[in-house]
Structures are given as C-alpha cells and as structure tokens.
Protein backbone atom coordinates (compact mmCIF):
# COMPACT_ATOMS: atom_id res chain seq x y z
CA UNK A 1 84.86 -105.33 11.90
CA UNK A 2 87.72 -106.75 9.98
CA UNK A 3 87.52 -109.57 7.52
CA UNK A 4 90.49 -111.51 7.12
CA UNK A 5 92.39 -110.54 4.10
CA UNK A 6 94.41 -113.10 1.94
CA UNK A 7 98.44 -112.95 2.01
CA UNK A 8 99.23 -115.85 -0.45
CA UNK A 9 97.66 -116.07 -3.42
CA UNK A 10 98.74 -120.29 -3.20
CA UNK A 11 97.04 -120.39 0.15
CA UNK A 12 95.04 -123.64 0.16
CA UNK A 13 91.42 -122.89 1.48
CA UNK A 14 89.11 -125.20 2.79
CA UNK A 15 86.76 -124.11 0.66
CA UNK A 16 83.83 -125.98 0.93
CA UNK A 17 84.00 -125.56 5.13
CA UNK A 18 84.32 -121.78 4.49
CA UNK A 19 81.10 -122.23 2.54
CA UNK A 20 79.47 -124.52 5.03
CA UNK A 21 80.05 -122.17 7.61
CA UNK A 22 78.62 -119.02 5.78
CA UNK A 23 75.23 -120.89 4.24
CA UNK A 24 74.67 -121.73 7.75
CA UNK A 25 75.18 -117.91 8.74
CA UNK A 26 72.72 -116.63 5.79
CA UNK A 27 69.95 -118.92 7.38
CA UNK A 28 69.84 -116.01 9.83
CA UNK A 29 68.96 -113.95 6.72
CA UNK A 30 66.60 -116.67 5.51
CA UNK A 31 64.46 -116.12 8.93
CA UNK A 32 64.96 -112.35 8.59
CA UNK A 33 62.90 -112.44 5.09
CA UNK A 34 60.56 -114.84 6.59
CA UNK A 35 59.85 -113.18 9.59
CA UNK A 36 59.67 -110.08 7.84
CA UNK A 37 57.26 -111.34 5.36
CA UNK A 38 55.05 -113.72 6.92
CA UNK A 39 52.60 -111.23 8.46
CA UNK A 40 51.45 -110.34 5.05
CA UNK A 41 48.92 -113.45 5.34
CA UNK A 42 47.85 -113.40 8.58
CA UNK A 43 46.30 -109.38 8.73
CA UNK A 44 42.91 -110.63 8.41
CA UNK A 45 43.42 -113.53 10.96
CA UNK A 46 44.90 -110.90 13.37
CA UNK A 47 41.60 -108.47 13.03
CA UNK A 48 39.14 -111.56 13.09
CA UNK A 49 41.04 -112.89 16.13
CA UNK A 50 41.40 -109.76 18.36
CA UNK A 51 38.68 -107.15 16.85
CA UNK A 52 41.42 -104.75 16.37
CA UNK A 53 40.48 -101.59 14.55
CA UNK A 54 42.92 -100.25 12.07
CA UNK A 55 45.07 -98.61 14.26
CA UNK A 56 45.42 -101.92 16.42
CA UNK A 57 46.24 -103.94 13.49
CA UNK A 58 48.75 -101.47 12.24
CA UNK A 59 50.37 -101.86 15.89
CA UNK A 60 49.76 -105.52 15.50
CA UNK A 61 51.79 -105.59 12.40
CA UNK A 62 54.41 -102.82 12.61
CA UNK A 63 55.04 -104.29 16.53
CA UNK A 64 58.02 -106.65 15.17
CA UNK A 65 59.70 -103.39 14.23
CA UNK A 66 60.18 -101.95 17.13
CA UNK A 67 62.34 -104.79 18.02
CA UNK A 68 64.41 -104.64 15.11
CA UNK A 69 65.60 -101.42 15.80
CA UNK A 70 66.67 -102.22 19.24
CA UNK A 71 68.21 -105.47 17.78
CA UNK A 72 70.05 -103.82 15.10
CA UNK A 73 71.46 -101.18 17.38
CA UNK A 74 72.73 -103.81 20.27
CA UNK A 75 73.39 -106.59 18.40
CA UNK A 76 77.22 -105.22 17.45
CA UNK A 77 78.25 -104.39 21.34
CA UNK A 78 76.53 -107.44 22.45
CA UNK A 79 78.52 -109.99 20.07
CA UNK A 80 81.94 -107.87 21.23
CA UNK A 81 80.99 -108.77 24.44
CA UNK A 82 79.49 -112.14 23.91
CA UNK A 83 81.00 -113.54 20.59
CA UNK A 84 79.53 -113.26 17.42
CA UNK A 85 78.24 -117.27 17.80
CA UNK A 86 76.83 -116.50 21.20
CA UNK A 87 74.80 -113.89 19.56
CA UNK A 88 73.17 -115.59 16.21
CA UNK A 89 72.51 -118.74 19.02
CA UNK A 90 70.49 -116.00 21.27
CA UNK A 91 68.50 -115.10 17.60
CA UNK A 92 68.09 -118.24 16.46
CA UNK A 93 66.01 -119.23 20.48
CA UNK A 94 64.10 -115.58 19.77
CA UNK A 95 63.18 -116.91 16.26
CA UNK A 96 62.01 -119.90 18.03
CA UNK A 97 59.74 -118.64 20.57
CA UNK A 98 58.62 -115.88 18.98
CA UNK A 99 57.30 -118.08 15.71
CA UNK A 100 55.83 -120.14 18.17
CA UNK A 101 53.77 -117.55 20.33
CA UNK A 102 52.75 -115.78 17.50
CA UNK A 103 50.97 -118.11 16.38
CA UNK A 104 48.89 -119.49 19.56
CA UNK A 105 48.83 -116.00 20.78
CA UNK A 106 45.41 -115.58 22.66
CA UNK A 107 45.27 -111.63 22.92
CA UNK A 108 46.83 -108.37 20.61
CA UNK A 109 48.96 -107.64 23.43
CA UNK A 110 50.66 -111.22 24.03
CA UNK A 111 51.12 -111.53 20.34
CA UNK A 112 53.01 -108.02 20.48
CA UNK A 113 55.18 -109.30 22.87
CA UNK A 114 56.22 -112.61 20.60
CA UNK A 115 56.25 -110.17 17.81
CA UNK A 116 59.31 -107.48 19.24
CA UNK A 117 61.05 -110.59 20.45
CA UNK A 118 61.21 -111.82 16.88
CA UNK A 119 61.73 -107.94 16.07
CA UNK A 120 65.06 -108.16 18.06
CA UNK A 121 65.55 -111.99 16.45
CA UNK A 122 65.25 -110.00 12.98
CA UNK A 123 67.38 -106.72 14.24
CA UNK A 124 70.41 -108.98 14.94
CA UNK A 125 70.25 -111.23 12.63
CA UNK A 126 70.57 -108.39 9.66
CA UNK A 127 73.63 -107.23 11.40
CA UNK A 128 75.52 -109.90 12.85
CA UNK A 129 75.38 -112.36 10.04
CA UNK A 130 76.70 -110.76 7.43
CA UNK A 131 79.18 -109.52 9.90
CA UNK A 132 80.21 -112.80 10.83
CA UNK A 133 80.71 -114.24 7.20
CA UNK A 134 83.18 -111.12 6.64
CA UNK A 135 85.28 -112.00 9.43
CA UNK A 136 85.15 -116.09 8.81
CA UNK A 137 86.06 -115.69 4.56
CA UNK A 138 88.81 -115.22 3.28
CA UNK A 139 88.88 -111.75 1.20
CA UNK A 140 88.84 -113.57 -2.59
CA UNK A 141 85.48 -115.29 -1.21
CA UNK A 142 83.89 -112.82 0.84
CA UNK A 143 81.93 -110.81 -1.99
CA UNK A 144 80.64 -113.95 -3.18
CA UNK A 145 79.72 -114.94 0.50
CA UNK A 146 77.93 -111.71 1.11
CA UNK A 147 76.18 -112.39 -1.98
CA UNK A 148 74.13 -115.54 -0.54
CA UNK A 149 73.30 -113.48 2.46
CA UNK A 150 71.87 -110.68 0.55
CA UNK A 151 70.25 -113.38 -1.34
CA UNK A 152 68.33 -115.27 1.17
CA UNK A 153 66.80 -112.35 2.91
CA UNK A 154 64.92 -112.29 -0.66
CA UNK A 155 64.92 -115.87 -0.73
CA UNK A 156 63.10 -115.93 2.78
CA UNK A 157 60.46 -113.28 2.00
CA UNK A 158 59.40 -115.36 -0.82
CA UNK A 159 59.32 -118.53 0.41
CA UNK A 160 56.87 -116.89 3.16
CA UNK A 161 54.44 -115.23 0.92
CA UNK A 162 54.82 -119.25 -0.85
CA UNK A 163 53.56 -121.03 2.81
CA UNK A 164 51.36 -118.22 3.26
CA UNK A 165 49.11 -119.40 0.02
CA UNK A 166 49.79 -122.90 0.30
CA UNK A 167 48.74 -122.66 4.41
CA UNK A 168 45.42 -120.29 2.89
CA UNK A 169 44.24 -122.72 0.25
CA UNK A 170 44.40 -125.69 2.13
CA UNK A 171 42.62 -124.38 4.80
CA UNK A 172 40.11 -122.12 2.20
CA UNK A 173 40.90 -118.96 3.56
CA UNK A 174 43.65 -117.75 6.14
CA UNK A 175 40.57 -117.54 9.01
CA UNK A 176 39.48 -120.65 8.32
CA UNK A 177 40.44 -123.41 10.68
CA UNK A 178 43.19 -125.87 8.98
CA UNK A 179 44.88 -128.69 11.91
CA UNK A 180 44.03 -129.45 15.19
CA UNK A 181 41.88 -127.09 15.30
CA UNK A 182 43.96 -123.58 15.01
CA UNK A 183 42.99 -121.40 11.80
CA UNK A 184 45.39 -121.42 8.98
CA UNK A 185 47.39 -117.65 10.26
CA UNK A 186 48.42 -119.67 12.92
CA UNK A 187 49.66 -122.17 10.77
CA UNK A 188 51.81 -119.47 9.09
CA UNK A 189 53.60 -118.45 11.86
CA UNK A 190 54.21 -121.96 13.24
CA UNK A 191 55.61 -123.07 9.59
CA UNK A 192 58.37 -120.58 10.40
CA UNK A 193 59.69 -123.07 13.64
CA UNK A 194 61.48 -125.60 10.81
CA UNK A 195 63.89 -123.04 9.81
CA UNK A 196 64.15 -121.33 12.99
CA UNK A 197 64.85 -124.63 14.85
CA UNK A 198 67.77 -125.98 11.93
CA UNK A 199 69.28 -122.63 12.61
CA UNK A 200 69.83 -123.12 16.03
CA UNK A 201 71.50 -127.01 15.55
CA UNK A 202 73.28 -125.88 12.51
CA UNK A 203 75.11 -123.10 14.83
CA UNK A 204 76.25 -125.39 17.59
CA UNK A 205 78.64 -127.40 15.17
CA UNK A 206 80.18 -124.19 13.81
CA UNK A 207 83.46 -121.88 15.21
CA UNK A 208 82.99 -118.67 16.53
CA UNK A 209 84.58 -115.72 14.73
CA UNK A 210 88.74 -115.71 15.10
CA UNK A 211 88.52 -112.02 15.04
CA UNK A 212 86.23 -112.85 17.76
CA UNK A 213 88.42 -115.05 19.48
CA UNK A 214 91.88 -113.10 19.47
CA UNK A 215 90.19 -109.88 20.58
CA UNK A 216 88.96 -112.10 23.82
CA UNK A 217 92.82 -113.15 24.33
CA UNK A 218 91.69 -116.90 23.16
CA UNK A 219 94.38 -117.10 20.73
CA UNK A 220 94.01 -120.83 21.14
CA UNK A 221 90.80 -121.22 20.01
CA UNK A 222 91.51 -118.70 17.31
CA UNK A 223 94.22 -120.80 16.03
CA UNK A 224 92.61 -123.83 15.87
CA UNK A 225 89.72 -122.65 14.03
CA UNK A 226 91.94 -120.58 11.62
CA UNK A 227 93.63 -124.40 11.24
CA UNK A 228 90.39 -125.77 9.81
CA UNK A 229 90.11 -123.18 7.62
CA UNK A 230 93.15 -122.00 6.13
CA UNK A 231 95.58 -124.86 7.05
CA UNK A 232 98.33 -125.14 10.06
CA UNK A 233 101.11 -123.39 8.41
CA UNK A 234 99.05 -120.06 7.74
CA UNK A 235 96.93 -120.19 11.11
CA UNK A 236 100.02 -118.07 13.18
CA UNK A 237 100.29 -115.59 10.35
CA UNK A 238 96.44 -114.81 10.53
CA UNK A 239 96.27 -114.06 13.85
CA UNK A 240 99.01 -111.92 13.42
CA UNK A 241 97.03 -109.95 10.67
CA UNK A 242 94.04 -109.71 12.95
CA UNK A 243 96.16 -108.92 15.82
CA UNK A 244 97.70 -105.93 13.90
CA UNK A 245 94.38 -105.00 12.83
CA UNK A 246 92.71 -105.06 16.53
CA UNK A 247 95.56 -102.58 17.58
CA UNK A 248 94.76 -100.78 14.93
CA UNK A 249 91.01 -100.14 14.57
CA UNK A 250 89.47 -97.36 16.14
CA UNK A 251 86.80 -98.14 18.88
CA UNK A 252 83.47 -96.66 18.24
CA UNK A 253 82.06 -93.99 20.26
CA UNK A 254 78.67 -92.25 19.52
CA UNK A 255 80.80 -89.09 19.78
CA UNK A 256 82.44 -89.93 16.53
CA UNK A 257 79.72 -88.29 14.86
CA UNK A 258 80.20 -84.81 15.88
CA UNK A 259 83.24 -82.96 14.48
CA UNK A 260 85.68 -82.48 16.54
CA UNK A 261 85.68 -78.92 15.21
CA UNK A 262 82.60 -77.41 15.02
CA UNK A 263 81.09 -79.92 17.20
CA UNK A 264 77.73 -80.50 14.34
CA UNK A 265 77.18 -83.94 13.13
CA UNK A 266 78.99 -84.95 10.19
CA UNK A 267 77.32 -84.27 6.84
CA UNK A 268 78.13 -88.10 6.24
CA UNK A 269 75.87 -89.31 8.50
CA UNK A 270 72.72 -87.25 7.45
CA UNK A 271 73.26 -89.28 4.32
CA UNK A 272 73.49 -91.94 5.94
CA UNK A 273 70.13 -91.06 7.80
CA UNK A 274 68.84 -90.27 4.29
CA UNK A 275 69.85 -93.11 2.37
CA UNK A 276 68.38 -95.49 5.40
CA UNK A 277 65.03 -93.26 5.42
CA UNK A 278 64.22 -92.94 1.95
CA UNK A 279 64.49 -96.78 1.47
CA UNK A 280 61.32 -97.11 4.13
CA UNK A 281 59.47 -93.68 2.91
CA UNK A 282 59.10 -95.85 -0.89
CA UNK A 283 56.26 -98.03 1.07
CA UNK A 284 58.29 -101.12 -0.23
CA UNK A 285 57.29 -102.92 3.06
CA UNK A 286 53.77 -102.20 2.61
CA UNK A 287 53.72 -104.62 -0.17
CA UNK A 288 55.51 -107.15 2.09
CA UNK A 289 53.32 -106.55 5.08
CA UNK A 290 50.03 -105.65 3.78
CA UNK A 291 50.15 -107.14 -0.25
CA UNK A 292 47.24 -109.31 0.72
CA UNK A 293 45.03 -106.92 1.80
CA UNK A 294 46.11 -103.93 -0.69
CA UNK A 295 44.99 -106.68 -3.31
CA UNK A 296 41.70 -107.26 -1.60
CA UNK A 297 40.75 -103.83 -1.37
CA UNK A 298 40.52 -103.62 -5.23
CA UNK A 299 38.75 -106.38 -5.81
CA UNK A 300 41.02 -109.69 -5.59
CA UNK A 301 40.00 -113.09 -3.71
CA UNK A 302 42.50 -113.58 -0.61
CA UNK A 303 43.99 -116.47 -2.95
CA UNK A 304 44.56 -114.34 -6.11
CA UNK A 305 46.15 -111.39 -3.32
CA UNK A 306 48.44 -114.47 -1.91
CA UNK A 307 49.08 -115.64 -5.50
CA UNK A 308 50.07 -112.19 -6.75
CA UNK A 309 52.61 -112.13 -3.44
CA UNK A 310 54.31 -115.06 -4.87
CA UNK A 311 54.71 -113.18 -8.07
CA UNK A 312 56.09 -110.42 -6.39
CA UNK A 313 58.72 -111.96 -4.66
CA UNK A 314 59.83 -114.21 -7.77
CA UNK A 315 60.31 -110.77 -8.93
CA UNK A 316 62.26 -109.55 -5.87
CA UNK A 317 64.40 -112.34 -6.36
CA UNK A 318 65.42 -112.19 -9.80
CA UNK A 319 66.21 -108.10 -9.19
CA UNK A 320 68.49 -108.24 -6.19
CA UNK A 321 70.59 -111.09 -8.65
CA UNK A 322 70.66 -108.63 -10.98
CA UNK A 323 71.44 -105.77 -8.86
CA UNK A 324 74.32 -108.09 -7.50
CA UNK A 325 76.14 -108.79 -10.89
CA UNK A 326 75.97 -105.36 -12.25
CA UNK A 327 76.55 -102.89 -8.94
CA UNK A 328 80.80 -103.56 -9.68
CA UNK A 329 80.19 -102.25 -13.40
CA UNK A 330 77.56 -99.77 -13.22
CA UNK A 331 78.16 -98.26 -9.55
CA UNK A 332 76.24 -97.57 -6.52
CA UNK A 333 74.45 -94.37 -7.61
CA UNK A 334 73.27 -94.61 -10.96
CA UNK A 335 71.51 -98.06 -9.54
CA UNK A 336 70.17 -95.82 -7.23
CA UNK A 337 69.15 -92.90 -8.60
CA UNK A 338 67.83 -95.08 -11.84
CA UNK A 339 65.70 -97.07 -9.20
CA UNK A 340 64.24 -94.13 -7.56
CA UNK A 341 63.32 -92.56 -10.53
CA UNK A 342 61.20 -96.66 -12.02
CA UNK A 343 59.57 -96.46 -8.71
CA UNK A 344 58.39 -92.70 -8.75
CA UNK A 345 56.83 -93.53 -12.13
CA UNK A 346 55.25 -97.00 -11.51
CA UNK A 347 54.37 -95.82 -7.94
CA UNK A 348 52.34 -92.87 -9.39
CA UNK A 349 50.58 -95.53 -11.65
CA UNK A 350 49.65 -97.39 -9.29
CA UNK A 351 48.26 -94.28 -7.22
CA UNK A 352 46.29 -93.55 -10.92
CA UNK A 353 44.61 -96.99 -10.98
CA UNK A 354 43.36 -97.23 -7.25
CA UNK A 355 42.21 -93.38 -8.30
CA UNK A 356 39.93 -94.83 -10.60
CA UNK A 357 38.02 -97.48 -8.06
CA UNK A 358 34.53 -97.39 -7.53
CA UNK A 359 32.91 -99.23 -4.50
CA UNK A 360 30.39 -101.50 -4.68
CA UNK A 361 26.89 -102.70 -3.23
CA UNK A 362 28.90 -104.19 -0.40
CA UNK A 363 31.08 -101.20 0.49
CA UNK A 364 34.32 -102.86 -1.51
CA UNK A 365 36.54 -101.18 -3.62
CA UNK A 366 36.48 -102.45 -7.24
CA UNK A 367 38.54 -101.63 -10.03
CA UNK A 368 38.26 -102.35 -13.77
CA UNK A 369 39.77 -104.46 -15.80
CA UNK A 370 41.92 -102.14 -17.24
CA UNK A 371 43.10 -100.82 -14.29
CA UNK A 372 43.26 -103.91 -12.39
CA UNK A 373 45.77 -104.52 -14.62
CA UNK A 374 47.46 -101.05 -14.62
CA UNK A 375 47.83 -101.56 -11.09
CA UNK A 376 48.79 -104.99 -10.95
CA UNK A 377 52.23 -104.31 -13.32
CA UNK A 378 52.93 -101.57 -12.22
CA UNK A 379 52.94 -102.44 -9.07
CA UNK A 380 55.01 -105.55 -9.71
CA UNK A 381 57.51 -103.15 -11.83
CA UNK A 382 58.04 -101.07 -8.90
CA UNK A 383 58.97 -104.12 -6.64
CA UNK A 384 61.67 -105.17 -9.55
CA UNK A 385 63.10 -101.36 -9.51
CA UNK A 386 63.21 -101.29 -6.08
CA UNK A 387 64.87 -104.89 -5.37
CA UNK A 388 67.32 -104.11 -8.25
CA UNK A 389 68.73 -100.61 -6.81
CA UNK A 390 67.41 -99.20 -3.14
CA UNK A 391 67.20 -103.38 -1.66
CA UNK A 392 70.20 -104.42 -1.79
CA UNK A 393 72.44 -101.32 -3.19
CA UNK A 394 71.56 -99.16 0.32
CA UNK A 395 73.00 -101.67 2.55
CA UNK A 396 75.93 -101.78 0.51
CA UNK A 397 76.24 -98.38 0.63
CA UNK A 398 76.02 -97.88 3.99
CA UNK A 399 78.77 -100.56 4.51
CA UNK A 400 81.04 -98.87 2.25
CA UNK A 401 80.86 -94.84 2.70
CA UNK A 402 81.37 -94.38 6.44
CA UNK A 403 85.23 -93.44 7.43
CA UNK A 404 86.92 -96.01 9.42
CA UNK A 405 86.66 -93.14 12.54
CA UNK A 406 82.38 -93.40 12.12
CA UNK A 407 82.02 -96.15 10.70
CA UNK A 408 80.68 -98.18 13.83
CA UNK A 409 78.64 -95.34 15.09
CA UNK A 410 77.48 -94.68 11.51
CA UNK A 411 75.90 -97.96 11.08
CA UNK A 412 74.06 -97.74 14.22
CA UNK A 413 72.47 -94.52 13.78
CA UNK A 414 71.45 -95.82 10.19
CA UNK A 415 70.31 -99.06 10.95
CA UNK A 416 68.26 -97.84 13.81
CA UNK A 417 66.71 -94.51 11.43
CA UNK A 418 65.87 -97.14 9.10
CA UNK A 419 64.10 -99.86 10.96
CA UNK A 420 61.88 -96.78 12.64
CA UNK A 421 61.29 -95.83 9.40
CA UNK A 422 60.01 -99.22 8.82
CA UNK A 423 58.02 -99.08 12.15
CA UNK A 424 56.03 -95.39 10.98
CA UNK A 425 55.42 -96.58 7.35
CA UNK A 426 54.23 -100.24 8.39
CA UNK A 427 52.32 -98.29 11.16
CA UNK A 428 50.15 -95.60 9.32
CA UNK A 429 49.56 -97.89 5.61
CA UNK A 430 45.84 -98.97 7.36
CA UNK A 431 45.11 -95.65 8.91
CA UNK A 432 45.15 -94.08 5.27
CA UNK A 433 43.49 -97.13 3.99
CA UNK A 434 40.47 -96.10 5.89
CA UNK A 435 41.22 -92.64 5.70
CA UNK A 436 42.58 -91.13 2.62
CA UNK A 437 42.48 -94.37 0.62
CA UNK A 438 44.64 -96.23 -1.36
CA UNK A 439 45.37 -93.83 -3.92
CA UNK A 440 46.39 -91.15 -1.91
CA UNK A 441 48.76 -93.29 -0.09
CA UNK A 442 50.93 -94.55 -2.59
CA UNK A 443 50.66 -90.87 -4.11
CA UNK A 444 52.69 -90.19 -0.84
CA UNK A 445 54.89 -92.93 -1.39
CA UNK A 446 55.89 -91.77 -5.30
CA UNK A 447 56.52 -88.29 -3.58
CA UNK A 448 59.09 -89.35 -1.97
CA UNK A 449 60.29 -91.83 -4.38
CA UNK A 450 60.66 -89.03 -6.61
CA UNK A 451 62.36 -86.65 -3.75
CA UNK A 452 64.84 -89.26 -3.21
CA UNK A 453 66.13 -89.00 -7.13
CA UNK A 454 67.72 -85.56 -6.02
CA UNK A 455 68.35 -86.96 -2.60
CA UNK A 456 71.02 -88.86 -4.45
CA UNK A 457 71.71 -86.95 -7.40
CA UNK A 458 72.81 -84.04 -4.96
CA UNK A 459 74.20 -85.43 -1.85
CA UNK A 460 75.04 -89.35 -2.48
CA UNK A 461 78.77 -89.93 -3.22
CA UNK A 462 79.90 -93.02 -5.57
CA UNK A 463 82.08 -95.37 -2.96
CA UNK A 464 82.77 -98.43 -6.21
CA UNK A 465 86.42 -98.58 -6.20
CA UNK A 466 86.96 -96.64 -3.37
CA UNK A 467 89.27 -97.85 -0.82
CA UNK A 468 87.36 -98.26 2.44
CA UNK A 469 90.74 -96.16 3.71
CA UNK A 470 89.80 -93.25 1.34
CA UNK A 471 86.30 -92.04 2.20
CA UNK A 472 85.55 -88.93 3.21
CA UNK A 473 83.43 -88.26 5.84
C-alpha cells in the first residue's frame, strides 16, 4: 500500500483534518487493546458461569484468536475489494455485537461465537488502520500518525485492565452481581460498547482512502477528498502520484514467496515467521489474558491481581513511548535483541519466585514476602522490556524488511503465524497451571525469550535507514 508522498515542501496541509481523520482511525487500535485485554477480568466469571474446566476456559479465552488470524489475513483483499472505509465500518458493527454478546452470553459455546467475531473485529482492525492512516497522511506526518496508532493499542489494553477493577470493586468481586442484575464480567464486556459504538459514527463522517478511490476508477471522489486535504491546486498532481504508483506496484500473489529459482521459500519470510512467533512464544499475552488469575494463584485478592494489571499497563505505556522516540537512533535490532535478552532474565525470576510457593490449608499457592515481591518486579520489568523492544519494534519490522515483490504476501503469512501463535500460547497457559505449575511455565517462556536473542543476533537484518526499495529478500 502506498502512502502519499509530499512534492512541495510549501504545500499547505490541512493539518488538523489530516489529524482528525487518523485519531479517528487509531480508535480501531483503541478497541484492538481493549478487546484484547478485557478478558483478563472476566476468567473467573467465565468458569463460575459455564463450569468450564481448564481446558474449556483456555478455549474460552484464546477463542477471540482464532478470529484474528482470519481477520488479519482477509482484511487486506477485502478493503481492495471493498474500500478501506467499508472495511473499519464492517469492524467497528463486529466490535459492536461481539462486546455485546459476550457479555449476556448464556453458554461457552455462544460466547465463543461473539468472541471470534470480535477476533475478526480485532484481526482487521490491526491491519487496516494503520494501513489507512499511511495512505490518508501526507509523508512528513505519517511517522507521527503511526505513532498514535501504535499508541492506543497500549492505550486500549490499559484502559481495560482500568474498567476491569473499577467494574470488580464496585461490584466486590468480578462474580458478584453489579446492575440489573448481571455480575460485574458482564459488565466488562458491555463497558467496551461506548468505544465500539463512537467508532462506528466517527467513521461515517470521514473519506475513504484516495489510493482507495483511484484504484476503483473514482477519480472524482479521489479528487475531492485529496481537495480537503491538501488544497485544489495539488489534488490533480496527487492522483497523478498515486496513479503512477498503482501502475507500478506489484500485485501480491502467495507465490511470491517461493523463488523463482529454486522454488524454496524465501529465507526472508522464515524471519518473518520468526520474528512474528517469538513475539507470542515470550507469554507476553498471558499477562494480558490471564494477569488476574496468575496473581491469584500466589496469593493476591482479585482486587490487588486487577490493581497490579493497572500497573502493568501504565508500564506498557510508558515503554512503547520510549521504544517510539529512540527506534530512529538506536535501530531495530539492538531494541530487539536488548529486549529479548531483559525478558529472558526477569522471566527466569519470575519462574524462581513461583518455584519457591508453598500451598496452603486450602489448596492455594502462597508465596513469601520476599518473593511476592521478586515476582511482582520482575514481572512488571519484563512487561517494560518487552513493550519497549518486541511490542512495538516487531511490527515495525515486519513493515519495513519485506521486498516490494513479497511484501503483501509477507505480511500475511506473518500476521497470520503470529496471531496462531497467540491462539497456542493463550490456549495451553491454564493447562500448565494445573499441570506443571506456574514456575515451569514461565521457565518455558524465558527459554525462548532467551532463544530468540540469537534468533536475532544471527538471522535479523537492521532495515533503519534502509530504503523500502533496497531490501533484500
């Protein structure tokens, strides 16, 4: 997809409707945290209301996933099709119902259904919003732009683990019933329909993509949104740039990531594949799924475990800014292999503390107060390391290092290894809870945190200040 580039450095922008138009985009990111997050306080509301065992509630959980895969995949020949607009509208109505029927959800396998329709909500969202502020910004903006998107996906994830304790202390505790008679999980999910339903207004009263447009033969249209953005007198010049750039672009075919030669998939895209995996294989989203109930199995109250969330995703937050003003200066891979190597080290901490639980008259797991506290920052350090290198340094990554030939093709195969990669580690986290415990667990997770230092080290190529023209593939 081609953002449109800036040919006169005097070019008077319409600034603050470019920005308009983009913070309404990033609300899809906003729902994307959210959605992502919000499950973290409703676990124990999901066993209590369908007796699921742990496998059930692992399903019950990971279920969203499955969706986002098939999201993420379709969402980029869909909006071809359909219009990048038309698309976002179609996640913003999935957001909608599926927060909705989540939440009055009578049975595991009705809520499963709501769950991969806000999985595919999620899946398209991650792809087609940030691909539809490139191609509305001008290029002097677009960083910038791409900035707040990358931004409220953290932004989102916090503010859900926020409701989630607000929703769980009002009501006592997230079974307990809060209005009208529903319990307080169900309270969660429903919170999510304000955002979800502003989304969906906010996109009627803005343009569809002129990239969009042109390729669709509505030069029209095109022209009179590239008027309210860049002025009359440069509107025919941009679509002339896009124009040239449509006739030049290579259409993606899945067959792109063969060589033509030897007819083996490019080593490019096993990175890819790697880089996608290895950001999952961390456990990152068992602390946004399941940080609740990791925190109750040591020993916390569900407040304290909804409290220390909060903390948690303050922390996010302040990382990915971080990660954002320094990626330029530092590069891609020292962030990353720097972040891998934090997490191996406050991972295996972690694994040391929960080691060191005993269990109590009630069958608990309780840990001391030292290592409460070992396992507390450490685990909070190994959120910041990942949020300031793998969170958002991956996904640029993955945007930069593709050829122009793969690109398209590239991103699909990676987004769709990285959301099933999502869907195994959300899946098994409560089957070795009950069966090899906590320790052992995030013992895996270090392993491959550590793995993944050499991962890059080895096989990871730096793409800052690379033209996108110039990589190698």
């Amino acid at each position: 997809m081609t953002a449109i580039s800036d040919t006169n450095q005097h070019t008077e922008y319409n600034h603050l409707r470019v920005l308009i138009i983009s913070i309404v985009a990033t609300i899809g990111g906003f729902l994307f945290g959210f959605d992502s997050g919000v499950i973290n306080g409703t676990v124990d509301g999901l066993k209590t209301a369908f007796n699921s065992d742990s496998a059930g509630t692992g399903f019950n959980v990971a279920s969203m996933l499955l969706g986002c895969a098939v999201g993420a995949f379709m969402a980029g020949r869909m909006a071809d099709v359909y219009g990048r607009r038309t698309v976002l509208i179609a996640a913003s109505i999935a957001f909608v119902i599926s927060a909705w029927g989540s939440g009055i959800s009578g049975t595991s396998g009705e809520f499963i259904i709501y769950r991969i329709l806000g999985g595919f909500a999620v899946g398209a969202a991650s792809v087609m919003a940030p691909a539809y502020i490139s191609e509305i910004a001008p290029a002097h903006l677009r960083g910038r732009l791409t900035t707040i998107q990358q931004m409220a996906i953290i932004i989102g994830l916090f503010s859900s683990f926020l409701s989630n304790f607000f929703i769980a202390n009002a009501a006592g505790l997230s079974t307990a019933i809060l209005w009208w008679g529903f319990e307080a999980w169900r309270w969660m999910f429903w919170i999510e329909l304000i955002p979800a339903t502003i989304f969906f207004v906010a996109l009627l009263f803005i343009p569809e993509s002129p990239r969009y447009l042109v390729a669709s033969h509505k030069t029209d249209q095109a022209e009179n949104v590239l008027t309210s953005l860049f002025g009359a007198m440069n509107a025919k010049n941009k679509i002339k740039e896009i124009q040239a750039s449509l006739s030049s672009d290579h259409q993606p075919s899945l067959a792109d990531i063969k060589n033509r030669e030897t007819g083996k998939v490019r080593p490019i895209i096993w990175i890819g594949i790697g880089l996608a995996t290895f950001q999952q294989l961390v456990g990152i989203n068992v602390v946004f799924y399941y940080g609740a109930v990791l925190w109750q199995a040591v020993g916390f109250s569900e407040s304290d475990a909804l409290l220390i969330n909060i903390i948690s995703g303050a922390l996010s937050v302040g990382a990915c800014a971080i990660a954002l003003m320094i990626v330029d200066k530092v590069g891609r891979k020292p962030l990353l292999w720097i972040g891998s190597a934090g997490m191996a080290v406050s991972l295996m901490l972690v694994a040391i503390a929960f080691a060191s639980s005993t269990v109590d008259a009630n069958g608990d797991l309780s840990l001391s107060d030292q290592m409460g506290l070992l396992a507390l920052i450490s685990a909070n350090v190994y959120v910041f390391f990942f949020n300031a290198s793998w969170g958002p340094v991956m996904w640029v990554m993955l945007a930069e290092m593709f050829p122009n030939d793969v690109r398209g093709s590239g991103l699909a195969i990676a987004g769709l290894s990285q959301w099933t990669a999502n869907f195994a580690i959300t899946m098994t986290f409560p089957i070795m809870l009950v069966s090899i415990g906590l320790a052992a667990a995030y013992g895996i997770y270090a392993f491959f945190a550590a793995i993944s230092v050499f991962f890059v080290l080895k096989y990871v190529h730096e793409t800052c200040g690379v033209e996108l023209e110039d990589m190698q593939g």
